[in-house]
PDB file of N, CA and C in Angstrom:
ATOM      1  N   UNK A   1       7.794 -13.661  22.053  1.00  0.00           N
ATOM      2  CA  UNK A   1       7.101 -13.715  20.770  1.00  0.00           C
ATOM      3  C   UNK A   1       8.112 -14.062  19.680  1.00  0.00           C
ATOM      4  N   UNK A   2       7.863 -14.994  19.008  1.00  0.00           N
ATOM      5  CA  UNK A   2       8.933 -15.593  17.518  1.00  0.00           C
ATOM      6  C   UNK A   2       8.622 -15.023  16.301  1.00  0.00           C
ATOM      7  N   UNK A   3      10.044 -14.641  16.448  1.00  0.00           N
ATOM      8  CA  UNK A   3       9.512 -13.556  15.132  1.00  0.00           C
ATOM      9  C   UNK A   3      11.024 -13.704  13.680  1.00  0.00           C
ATOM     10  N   UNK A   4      10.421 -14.051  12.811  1.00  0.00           N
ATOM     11  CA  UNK A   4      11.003 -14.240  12.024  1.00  0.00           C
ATOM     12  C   UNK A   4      11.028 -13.293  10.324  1.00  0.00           C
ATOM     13  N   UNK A   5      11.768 -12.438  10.444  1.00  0.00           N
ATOM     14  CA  UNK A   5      11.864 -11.191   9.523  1.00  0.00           C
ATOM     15  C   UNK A   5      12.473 -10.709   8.551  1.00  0.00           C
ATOM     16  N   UNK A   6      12.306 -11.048   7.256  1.00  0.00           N
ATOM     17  CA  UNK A   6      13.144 -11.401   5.933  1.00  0.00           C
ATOM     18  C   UNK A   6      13.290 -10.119   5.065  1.00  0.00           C
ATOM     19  N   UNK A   7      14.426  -9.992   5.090  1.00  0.00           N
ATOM     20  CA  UNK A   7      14.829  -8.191   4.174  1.00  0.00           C
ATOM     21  C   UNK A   7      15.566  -8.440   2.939  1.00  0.00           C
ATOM     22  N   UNK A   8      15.451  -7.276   2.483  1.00  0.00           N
ATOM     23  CA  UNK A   8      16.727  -7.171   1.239  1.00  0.00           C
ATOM     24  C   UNK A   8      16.076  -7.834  -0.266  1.00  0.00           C
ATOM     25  N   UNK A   9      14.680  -8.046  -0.100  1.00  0.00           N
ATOM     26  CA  UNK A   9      14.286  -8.166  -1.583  1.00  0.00           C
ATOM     27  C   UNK A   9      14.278  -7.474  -2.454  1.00  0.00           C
ATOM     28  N   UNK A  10      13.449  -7.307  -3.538  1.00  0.00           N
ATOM     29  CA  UNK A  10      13.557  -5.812  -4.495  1.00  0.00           C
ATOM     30  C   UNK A  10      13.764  -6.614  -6.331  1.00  0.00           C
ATOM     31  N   UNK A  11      13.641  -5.768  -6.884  1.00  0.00           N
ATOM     32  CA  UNK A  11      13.951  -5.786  -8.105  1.00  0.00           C
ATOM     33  C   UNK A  11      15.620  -5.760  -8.865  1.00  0.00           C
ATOM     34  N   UNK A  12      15.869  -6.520  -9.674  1.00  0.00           N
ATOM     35  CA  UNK A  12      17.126  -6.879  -9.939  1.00  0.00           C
ATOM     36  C   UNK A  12      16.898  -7.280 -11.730  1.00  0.00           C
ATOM     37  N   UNK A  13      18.314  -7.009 -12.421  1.00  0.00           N
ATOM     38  CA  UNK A  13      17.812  -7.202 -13.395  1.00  0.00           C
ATOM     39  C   UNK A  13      18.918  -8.634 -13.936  1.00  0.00           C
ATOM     40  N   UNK A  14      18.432 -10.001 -14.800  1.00  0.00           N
ATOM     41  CA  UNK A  14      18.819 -10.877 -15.190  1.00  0.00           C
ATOM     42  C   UNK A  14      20.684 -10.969 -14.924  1.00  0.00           C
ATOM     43  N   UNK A  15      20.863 -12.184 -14.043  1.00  0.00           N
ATOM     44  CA  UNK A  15      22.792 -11.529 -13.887  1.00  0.00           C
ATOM     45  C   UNK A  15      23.176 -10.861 -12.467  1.00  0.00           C
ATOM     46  N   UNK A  16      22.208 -10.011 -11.826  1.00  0.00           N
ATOM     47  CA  UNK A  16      22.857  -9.752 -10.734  1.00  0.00           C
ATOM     48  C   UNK A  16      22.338 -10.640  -9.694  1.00  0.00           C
ATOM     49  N   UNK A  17      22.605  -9.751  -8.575  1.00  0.00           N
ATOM     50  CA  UNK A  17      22.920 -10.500  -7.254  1.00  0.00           C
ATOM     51  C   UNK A  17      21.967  -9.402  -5.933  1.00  0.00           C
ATOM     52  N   UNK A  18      21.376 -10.571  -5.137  1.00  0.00           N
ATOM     53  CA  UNK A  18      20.495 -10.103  -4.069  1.00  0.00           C
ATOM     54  C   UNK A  18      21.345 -10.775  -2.423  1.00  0.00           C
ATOM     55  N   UNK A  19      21.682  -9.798  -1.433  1.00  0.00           N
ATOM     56  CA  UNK A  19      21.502 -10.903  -0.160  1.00  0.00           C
ATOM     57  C   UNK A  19      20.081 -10.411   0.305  1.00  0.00           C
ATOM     58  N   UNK A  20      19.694 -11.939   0.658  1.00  0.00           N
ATOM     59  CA  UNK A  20      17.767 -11.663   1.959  1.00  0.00           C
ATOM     60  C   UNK A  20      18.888 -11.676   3.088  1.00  0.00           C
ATOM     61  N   UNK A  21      18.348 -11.427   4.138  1.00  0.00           N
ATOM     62  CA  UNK A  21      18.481 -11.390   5.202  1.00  0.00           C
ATOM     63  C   UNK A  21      17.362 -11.998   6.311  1.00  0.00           C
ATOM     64  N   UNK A  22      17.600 -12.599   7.546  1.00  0.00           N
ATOM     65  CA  UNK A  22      16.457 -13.047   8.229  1.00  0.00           C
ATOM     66  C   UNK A  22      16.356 -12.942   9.232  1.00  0.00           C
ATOM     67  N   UNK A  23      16.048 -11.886   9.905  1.00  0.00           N
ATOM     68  CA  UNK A  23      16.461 -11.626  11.674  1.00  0.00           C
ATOM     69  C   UNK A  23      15.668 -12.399  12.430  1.00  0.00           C
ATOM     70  N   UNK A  24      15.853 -13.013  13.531  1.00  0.00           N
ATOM     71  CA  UNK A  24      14.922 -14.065  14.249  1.00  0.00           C
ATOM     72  C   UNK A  24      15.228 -13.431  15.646  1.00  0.00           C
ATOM     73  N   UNK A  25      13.844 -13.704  16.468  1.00  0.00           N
ATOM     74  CA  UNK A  25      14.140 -13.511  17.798  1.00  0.00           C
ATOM     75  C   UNK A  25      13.099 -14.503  18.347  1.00  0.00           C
ATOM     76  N   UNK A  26      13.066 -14.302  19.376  1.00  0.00           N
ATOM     77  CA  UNK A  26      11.679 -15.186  20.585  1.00  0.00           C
ATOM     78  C   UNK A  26      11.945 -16.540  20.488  1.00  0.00           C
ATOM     79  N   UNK A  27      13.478 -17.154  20.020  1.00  0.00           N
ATOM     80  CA  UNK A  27      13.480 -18.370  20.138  1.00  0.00           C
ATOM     81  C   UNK A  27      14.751 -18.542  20.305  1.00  0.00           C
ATOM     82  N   UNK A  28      15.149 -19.885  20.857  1.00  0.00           N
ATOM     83  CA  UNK A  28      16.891 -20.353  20.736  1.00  0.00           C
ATOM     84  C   UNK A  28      17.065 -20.678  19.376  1.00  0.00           C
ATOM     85  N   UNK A  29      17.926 -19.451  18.896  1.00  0.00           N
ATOM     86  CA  UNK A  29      17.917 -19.893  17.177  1.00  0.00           C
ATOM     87  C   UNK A  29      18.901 -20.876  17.129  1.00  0.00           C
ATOM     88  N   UNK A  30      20.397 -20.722  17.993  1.00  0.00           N
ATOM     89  CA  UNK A  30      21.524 -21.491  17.828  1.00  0.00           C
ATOM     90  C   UNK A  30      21.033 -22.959  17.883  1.00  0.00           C
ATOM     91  N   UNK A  31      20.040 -23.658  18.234  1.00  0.00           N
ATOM     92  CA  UNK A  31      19.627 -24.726  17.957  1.00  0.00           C
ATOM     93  C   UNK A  31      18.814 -25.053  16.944  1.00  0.00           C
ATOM     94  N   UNK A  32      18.422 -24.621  16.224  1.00  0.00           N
ATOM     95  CA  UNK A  32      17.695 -24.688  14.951  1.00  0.00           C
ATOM     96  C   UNK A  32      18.691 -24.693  13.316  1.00  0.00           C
ATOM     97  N   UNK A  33      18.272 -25.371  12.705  1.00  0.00           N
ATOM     98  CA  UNK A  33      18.510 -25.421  11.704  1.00  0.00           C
ATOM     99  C   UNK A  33      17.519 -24.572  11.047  1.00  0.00           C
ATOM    100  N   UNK A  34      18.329 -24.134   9.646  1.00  0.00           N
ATOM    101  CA  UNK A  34      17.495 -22.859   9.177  1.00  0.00           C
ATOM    102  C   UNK A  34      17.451 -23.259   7.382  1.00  0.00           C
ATOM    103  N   UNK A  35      16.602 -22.930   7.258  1.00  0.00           N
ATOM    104  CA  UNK A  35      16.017 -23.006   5.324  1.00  0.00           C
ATOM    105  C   UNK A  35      15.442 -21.598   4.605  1.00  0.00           C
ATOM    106  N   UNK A  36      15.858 -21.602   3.736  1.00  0.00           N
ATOM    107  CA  UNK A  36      14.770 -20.133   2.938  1.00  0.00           C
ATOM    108  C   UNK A  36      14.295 -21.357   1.678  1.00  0.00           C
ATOM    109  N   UNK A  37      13.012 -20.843   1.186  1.00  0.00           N
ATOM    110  CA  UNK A  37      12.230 -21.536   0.832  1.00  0.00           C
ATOM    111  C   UNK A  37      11.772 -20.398  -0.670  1.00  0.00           C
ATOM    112  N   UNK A  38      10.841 -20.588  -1.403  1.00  0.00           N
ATOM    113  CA  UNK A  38      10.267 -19.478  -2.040  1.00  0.00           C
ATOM    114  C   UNK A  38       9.751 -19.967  -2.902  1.00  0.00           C
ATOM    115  N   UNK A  39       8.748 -18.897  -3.136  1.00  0.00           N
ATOM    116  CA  UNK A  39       6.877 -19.443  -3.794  1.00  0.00           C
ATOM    117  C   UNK A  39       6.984 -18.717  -5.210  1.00  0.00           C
ATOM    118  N   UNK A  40       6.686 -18.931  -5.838  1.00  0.00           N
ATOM    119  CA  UNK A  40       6.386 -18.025  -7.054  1.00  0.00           C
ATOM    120  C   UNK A  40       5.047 -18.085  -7.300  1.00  0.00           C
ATOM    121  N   UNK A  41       4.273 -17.486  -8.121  1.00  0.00           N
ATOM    122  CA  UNK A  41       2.853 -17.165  -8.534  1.00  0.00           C
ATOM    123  C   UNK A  41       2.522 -18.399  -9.133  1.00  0.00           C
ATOM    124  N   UNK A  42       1.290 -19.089  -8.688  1.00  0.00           N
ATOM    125  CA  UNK A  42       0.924 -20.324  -9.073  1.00  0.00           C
ATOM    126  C   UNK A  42       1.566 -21.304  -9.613  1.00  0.00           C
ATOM    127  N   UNK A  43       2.849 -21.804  -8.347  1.00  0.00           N
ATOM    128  CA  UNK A  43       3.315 -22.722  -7.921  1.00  0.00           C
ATOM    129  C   UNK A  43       3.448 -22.887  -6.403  1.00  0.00           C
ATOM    130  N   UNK A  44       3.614 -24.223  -5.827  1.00  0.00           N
ATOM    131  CA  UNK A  44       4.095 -24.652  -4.569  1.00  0.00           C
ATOM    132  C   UNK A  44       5.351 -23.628  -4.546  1.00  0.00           C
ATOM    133  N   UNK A  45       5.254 -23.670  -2.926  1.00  0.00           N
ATOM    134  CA  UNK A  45       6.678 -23.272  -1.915  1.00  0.00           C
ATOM    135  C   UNK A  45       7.526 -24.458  -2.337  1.00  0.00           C
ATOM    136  N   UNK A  46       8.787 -23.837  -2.851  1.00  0.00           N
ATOM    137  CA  UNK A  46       9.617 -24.740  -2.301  1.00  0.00           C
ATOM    138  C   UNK A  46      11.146 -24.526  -1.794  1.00  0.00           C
ATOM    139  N   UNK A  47      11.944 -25.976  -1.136  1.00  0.00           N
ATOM    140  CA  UNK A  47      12.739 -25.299  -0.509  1.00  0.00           C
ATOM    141  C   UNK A  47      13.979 -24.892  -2.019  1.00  0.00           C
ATOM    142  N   UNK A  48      14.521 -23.960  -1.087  1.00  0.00           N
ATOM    143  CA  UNK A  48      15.765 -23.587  -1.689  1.00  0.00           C
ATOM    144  C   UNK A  48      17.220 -24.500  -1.171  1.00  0.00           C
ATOM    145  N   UNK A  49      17.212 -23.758   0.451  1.00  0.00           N
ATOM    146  CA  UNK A  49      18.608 -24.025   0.383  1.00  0.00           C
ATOM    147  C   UNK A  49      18.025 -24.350   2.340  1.00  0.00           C
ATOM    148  N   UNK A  50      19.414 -25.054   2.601  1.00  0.00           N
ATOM    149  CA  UNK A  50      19.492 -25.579   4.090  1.00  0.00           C
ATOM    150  C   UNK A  50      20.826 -25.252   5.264  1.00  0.00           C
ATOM    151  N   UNK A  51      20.709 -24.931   6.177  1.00  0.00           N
ATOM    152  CA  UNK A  51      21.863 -24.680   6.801  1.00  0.00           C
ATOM    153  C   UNK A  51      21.893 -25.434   8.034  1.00  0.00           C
ATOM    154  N   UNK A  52      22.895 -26.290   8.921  1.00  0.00           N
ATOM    155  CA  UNK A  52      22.728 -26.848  10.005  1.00  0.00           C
ATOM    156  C   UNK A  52      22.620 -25.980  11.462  1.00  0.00           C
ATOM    157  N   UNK A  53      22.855 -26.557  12.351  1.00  0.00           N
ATOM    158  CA  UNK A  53      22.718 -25.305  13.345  1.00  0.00           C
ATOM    159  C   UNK A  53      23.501 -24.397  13.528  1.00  0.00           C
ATOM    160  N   UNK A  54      24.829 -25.231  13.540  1.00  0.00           N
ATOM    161  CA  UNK A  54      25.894 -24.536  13.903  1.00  0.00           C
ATOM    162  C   UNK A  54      26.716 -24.075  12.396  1.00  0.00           C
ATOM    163  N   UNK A  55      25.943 -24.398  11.544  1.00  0.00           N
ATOM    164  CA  UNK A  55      26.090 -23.663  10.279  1.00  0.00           C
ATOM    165  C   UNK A  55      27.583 -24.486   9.460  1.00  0.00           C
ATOM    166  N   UNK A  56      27.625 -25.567  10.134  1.00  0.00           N
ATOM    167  CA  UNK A  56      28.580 -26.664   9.042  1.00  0.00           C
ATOM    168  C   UNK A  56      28.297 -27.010   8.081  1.00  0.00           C
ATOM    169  N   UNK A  57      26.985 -27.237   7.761  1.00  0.00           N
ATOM    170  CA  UNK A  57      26.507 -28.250   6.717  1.00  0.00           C
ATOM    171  C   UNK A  57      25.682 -27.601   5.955  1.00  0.00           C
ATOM    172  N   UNK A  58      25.537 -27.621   4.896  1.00  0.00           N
ATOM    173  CA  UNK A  58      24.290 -27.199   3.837  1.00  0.00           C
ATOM    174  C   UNK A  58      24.024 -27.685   2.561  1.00  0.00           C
ATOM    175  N   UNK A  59      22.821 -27.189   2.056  1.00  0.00           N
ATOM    176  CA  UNK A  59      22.110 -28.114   0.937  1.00  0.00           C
ATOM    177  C   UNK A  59      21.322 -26.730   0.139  1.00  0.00           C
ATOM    178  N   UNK A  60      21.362 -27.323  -0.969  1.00  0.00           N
ATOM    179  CA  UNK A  60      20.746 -26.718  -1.836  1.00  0.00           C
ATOM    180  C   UNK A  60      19.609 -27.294  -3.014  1.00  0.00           C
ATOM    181  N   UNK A  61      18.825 -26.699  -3.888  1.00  0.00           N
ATOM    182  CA  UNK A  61      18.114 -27.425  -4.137  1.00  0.00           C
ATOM    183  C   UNK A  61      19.327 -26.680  -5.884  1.00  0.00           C
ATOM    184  N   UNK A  62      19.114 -27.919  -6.614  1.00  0.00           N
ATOM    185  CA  UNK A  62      19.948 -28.548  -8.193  1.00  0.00           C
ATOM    186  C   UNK A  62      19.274 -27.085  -8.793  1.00  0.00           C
ATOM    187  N   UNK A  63      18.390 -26.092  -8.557  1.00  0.00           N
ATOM    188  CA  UNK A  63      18.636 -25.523  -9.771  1.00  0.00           C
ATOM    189  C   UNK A  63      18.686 -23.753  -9.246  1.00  0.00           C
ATOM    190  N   UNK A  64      19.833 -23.951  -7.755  1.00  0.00           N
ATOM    191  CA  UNK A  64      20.124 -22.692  -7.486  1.00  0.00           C
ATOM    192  C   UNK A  64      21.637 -23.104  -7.320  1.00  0.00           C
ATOM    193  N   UNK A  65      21.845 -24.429  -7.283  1.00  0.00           N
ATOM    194  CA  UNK A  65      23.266 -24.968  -6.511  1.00  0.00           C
ATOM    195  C   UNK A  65      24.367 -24.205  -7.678  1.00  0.00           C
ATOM    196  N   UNK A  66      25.467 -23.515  -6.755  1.00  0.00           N
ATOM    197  CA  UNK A  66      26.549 -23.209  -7.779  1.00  0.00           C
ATOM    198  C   UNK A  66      26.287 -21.329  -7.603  1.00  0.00           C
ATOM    199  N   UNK A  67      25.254 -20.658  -7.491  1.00  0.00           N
ATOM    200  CA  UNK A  67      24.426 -19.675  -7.620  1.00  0.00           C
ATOM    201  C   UNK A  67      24.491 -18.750  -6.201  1.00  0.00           C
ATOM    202  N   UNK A  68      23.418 -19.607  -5.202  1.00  0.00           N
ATOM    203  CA  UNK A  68      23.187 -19.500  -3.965  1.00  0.00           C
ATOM    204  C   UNK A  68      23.939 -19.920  -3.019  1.00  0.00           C
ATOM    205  N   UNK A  69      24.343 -19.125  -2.093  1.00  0.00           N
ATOM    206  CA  UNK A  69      24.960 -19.514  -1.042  1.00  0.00           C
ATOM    207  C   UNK A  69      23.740 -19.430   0.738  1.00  0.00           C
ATOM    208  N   UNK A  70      24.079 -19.605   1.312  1.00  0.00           N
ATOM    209  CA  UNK A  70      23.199 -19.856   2.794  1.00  0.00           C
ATOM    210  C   UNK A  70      24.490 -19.788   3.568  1.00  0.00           C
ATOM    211  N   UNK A  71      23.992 -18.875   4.706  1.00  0.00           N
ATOM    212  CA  UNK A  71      25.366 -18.184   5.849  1.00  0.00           C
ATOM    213  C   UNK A  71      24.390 -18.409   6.943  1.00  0.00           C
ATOM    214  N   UNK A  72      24.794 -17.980   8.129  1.00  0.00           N
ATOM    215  CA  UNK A  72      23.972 -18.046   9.511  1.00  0.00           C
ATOM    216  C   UNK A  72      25.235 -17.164  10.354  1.00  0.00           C
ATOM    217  N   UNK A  73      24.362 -16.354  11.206  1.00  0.00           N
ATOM    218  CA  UNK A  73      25.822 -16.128  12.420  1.00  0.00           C
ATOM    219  C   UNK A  73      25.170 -15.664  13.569  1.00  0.00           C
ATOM    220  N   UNK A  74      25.200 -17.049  14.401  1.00  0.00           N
ATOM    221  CA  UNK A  74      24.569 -17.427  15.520  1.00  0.00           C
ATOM    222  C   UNK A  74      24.620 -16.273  16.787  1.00  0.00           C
ATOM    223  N   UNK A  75      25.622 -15.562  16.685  1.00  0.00           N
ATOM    224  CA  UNK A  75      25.826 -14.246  17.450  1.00  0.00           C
ATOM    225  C   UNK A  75      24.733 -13.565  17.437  1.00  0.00           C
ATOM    226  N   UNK A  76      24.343 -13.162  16.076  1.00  0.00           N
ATOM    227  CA  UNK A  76      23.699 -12.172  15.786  1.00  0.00           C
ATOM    228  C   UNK A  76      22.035 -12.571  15.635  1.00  0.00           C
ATOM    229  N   UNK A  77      21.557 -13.846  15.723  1.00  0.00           N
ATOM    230  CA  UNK A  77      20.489 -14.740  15.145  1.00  0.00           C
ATOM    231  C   UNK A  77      19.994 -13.991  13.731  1.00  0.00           C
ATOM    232  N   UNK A  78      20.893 -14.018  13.039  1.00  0.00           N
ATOM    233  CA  UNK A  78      21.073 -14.227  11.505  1.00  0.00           C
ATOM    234  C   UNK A  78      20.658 -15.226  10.444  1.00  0.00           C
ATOM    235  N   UNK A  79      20.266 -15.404   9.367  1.00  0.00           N
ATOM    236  CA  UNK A  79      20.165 -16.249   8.664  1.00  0.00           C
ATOM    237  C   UNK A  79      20.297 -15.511   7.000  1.00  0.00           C
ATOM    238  N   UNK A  80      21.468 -15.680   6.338  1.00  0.00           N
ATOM    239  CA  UNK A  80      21.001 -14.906   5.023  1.00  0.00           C
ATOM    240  C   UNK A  80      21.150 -15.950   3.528  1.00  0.00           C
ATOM    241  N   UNK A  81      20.644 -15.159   2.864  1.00  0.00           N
ATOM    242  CA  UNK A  81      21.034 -15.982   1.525  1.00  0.00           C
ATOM    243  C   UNK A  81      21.687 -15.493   0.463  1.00  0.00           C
ATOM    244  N   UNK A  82      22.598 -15.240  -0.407  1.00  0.00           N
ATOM    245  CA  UNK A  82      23.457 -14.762  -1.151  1.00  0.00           C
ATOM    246  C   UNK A  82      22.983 -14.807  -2.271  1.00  0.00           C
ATOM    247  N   UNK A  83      22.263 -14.510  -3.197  1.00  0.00           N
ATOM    248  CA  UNK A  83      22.098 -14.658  -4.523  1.00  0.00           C
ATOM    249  C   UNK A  83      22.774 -13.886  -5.688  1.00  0.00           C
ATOM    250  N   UNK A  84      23.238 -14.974  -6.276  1.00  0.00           N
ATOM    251  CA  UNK A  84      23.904 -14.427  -7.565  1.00  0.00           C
ATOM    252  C   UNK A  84      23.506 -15.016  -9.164  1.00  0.00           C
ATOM    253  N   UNK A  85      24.006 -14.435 -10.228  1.00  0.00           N
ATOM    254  CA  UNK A  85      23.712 -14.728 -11.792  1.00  0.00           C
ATOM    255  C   UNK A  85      22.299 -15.321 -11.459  1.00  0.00           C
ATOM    256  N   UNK A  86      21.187 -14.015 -10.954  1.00  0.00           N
ATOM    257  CA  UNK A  86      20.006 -14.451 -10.590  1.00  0.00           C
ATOM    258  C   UNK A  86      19.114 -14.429 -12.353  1.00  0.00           C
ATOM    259  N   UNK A  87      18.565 -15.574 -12.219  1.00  0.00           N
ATOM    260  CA  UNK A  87      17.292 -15.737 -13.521  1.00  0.00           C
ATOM    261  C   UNK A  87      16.016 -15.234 -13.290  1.00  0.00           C
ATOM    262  N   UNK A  88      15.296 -14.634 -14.514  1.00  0.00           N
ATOM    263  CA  UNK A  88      14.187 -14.685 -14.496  1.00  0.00           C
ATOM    264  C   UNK A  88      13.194 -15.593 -13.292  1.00  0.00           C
ATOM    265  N   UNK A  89      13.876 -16.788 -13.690  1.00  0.00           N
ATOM    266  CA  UNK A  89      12.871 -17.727 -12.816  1.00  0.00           C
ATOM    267  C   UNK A  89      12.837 -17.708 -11.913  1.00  0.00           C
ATOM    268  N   UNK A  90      14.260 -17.011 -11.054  1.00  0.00           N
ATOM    269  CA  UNK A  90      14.130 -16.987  -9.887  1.00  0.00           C
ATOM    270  C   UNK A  90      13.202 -15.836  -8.816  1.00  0.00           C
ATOM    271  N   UNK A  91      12.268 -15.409  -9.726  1.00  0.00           N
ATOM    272  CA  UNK A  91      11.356 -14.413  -9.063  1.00  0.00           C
ATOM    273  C   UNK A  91      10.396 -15.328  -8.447  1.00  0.00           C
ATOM    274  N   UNK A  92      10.262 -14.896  -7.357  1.00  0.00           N
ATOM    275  CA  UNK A  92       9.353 -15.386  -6.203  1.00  0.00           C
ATOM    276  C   UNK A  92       9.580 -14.555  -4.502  1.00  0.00           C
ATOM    277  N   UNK A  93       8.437 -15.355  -3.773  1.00  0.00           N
ATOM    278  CA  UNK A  93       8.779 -14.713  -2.674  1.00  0.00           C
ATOM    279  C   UNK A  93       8.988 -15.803  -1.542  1.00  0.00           C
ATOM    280  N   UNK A  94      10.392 -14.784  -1.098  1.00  0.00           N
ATOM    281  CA  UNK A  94      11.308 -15.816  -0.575  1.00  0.00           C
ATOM    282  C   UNK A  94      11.501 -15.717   0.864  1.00  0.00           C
ATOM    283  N   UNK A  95      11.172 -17.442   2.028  1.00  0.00           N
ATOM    284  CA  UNK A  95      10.769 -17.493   3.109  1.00  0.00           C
ATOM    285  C   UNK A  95      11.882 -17.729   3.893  1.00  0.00           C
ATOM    286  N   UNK A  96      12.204 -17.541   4.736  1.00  0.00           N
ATOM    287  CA  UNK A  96      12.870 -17.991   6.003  1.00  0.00           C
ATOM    288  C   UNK A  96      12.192 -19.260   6.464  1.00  0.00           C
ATOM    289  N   UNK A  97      13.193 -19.923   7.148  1.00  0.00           N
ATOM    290  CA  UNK A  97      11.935 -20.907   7.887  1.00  0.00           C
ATOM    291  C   UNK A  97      13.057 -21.721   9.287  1.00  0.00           C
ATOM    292  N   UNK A  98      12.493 -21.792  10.514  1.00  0.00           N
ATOM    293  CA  UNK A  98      13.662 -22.236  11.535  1.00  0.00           C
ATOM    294  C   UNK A  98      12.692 -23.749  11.415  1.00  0.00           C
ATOM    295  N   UNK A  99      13.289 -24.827  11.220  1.00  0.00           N
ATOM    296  CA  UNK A  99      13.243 -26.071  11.168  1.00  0.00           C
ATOM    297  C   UNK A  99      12.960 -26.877  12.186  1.00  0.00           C
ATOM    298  N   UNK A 100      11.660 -26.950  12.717  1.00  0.00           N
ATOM    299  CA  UNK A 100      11.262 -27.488  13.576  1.00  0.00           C
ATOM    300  C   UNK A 100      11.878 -29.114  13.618  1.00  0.00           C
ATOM    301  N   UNK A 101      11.101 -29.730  14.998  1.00  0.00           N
ATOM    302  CA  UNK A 101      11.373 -31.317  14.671  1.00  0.00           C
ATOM    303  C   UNK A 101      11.966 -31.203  15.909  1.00  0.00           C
ATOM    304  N   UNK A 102      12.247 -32.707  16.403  1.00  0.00           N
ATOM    305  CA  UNK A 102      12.507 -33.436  17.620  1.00  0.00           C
ATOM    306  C   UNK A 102      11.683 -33.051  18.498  1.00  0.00           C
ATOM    307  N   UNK A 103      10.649 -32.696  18.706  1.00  0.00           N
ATOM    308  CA  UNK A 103       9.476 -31.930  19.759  1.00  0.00           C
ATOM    309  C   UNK A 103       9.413 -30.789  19.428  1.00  0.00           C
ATOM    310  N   UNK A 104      10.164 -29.546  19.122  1.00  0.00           N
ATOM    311  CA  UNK A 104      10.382 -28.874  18.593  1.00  0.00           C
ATOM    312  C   UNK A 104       9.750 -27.902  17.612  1.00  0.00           C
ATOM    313  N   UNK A 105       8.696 -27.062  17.802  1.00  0.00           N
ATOM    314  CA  UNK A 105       8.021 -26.317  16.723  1.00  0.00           C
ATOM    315  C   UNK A 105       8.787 -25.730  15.318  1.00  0.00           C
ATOM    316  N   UNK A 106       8.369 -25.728  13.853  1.00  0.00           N
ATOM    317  CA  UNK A 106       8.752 -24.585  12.935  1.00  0.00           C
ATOM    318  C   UNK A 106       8.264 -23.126  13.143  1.00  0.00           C
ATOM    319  N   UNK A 107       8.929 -22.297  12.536  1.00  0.00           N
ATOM    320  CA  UNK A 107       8.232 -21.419  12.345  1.00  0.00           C
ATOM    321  C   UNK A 107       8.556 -20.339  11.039  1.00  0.00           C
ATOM    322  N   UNK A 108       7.959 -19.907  10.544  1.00  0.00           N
ATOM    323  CA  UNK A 108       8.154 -18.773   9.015  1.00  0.00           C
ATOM    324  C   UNK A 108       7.761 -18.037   9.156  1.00  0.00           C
ATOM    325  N   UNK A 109       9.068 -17.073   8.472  1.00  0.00           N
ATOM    326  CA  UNK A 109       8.781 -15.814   8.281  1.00  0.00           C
ATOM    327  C   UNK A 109       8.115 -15.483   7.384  1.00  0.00           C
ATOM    328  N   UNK A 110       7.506 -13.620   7.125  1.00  0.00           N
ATOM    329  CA  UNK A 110       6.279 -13.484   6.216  1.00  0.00           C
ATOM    330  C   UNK A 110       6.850 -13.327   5.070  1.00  0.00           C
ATOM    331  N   UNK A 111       7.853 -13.244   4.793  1.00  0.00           N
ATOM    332  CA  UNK A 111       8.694 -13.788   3.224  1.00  0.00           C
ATOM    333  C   UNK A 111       8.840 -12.064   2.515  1.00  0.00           C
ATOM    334  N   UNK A 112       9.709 -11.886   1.697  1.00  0.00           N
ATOM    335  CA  UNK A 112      10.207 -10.776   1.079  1.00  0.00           C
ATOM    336  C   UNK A 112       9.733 -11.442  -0.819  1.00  0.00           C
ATOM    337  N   UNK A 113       9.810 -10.113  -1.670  1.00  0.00           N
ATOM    338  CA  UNK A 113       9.912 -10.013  -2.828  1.00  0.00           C
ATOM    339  C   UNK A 113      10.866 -10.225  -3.220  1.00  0.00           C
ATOM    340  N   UNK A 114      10.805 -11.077  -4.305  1.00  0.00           N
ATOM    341  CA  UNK A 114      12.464 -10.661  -5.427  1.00  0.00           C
ATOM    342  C   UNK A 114      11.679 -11.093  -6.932  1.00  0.00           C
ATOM    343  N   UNK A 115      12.081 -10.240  -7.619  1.00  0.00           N
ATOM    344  CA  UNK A 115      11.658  -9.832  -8.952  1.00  0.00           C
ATOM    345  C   UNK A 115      12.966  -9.693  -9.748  1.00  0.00           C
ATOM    346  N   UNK A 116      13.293 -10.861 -10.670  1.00  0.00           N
ATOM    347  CA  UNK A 116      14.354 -10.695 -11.441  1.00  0.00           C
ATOM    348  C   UNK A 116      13.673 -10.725 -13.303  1.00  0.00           C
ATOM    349  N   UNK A 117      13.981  -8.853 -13.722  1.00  0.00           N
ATOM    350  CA  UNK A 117      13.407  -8.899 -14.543  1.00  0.00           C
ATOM    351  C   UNK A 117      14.287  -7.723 -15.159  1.00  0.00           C
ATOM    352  N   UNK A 118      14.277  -7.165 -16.346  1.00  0.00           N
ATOM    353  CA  UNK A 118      15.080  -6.235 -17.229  1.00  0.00           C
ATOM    354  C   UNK A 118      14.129  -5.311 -17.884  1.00  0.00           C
TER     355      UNK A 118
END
């Protein structure tokens, strides 16, 4: 069973710093590339940030870049995200997601809270 399980949200106030966390099982994670994504209240999902499989490469989206970091540690089937000098705006709820493709299914997790407010 694939199970994809996102922790460490919560309330924070303008300035600090959150890690999510994303425990995965029921799949070969070390082959997947991994994304956290996040929705806010009447807007689209979108992505955040990107990590490769083996966790060389990553991407961010222009208005977390500098902010957010994205880790992975394939040992552990890990996936986290680092947030820092978090904004207001950045309240939403924030997804895991293992990156389907090449035949290959996606799959998402049921996403955590983060509320950056004072």
């Amino acid at each position: 069973q694939v199970q994809l399980v996102e922790s460490g949200g919560g309330l924070v106030q303008p300035g600090g710093s959150l890690r999510l966390s994303c425990a995965a099982s029921g799949f070969t994670f070390s082959i997947y590339p991994m994304s956290w994504h996040r929705q806010a209240p009447g807007k689209e999902r979108e992505l955040v940030a990107t990590i490769s499989s083996a966790g060389t490469s990553t991407n961010y989206a222009d208005s977390v870049k500098g902010r957010f970091t994205i880790s992975r540690d394939n040992a552990k089937n890990m996936v986290y995200l680092q947030m820092s000098s978090l904004k207001p705006e950045d309240t939403a709820v924030y997804f895991c997601k293992a990156v389907g493709g090449w035949g290959r299914p996606g799959y998402w997790g049921q996403g955590t809270q983060v509320t950056v407010s004072s």
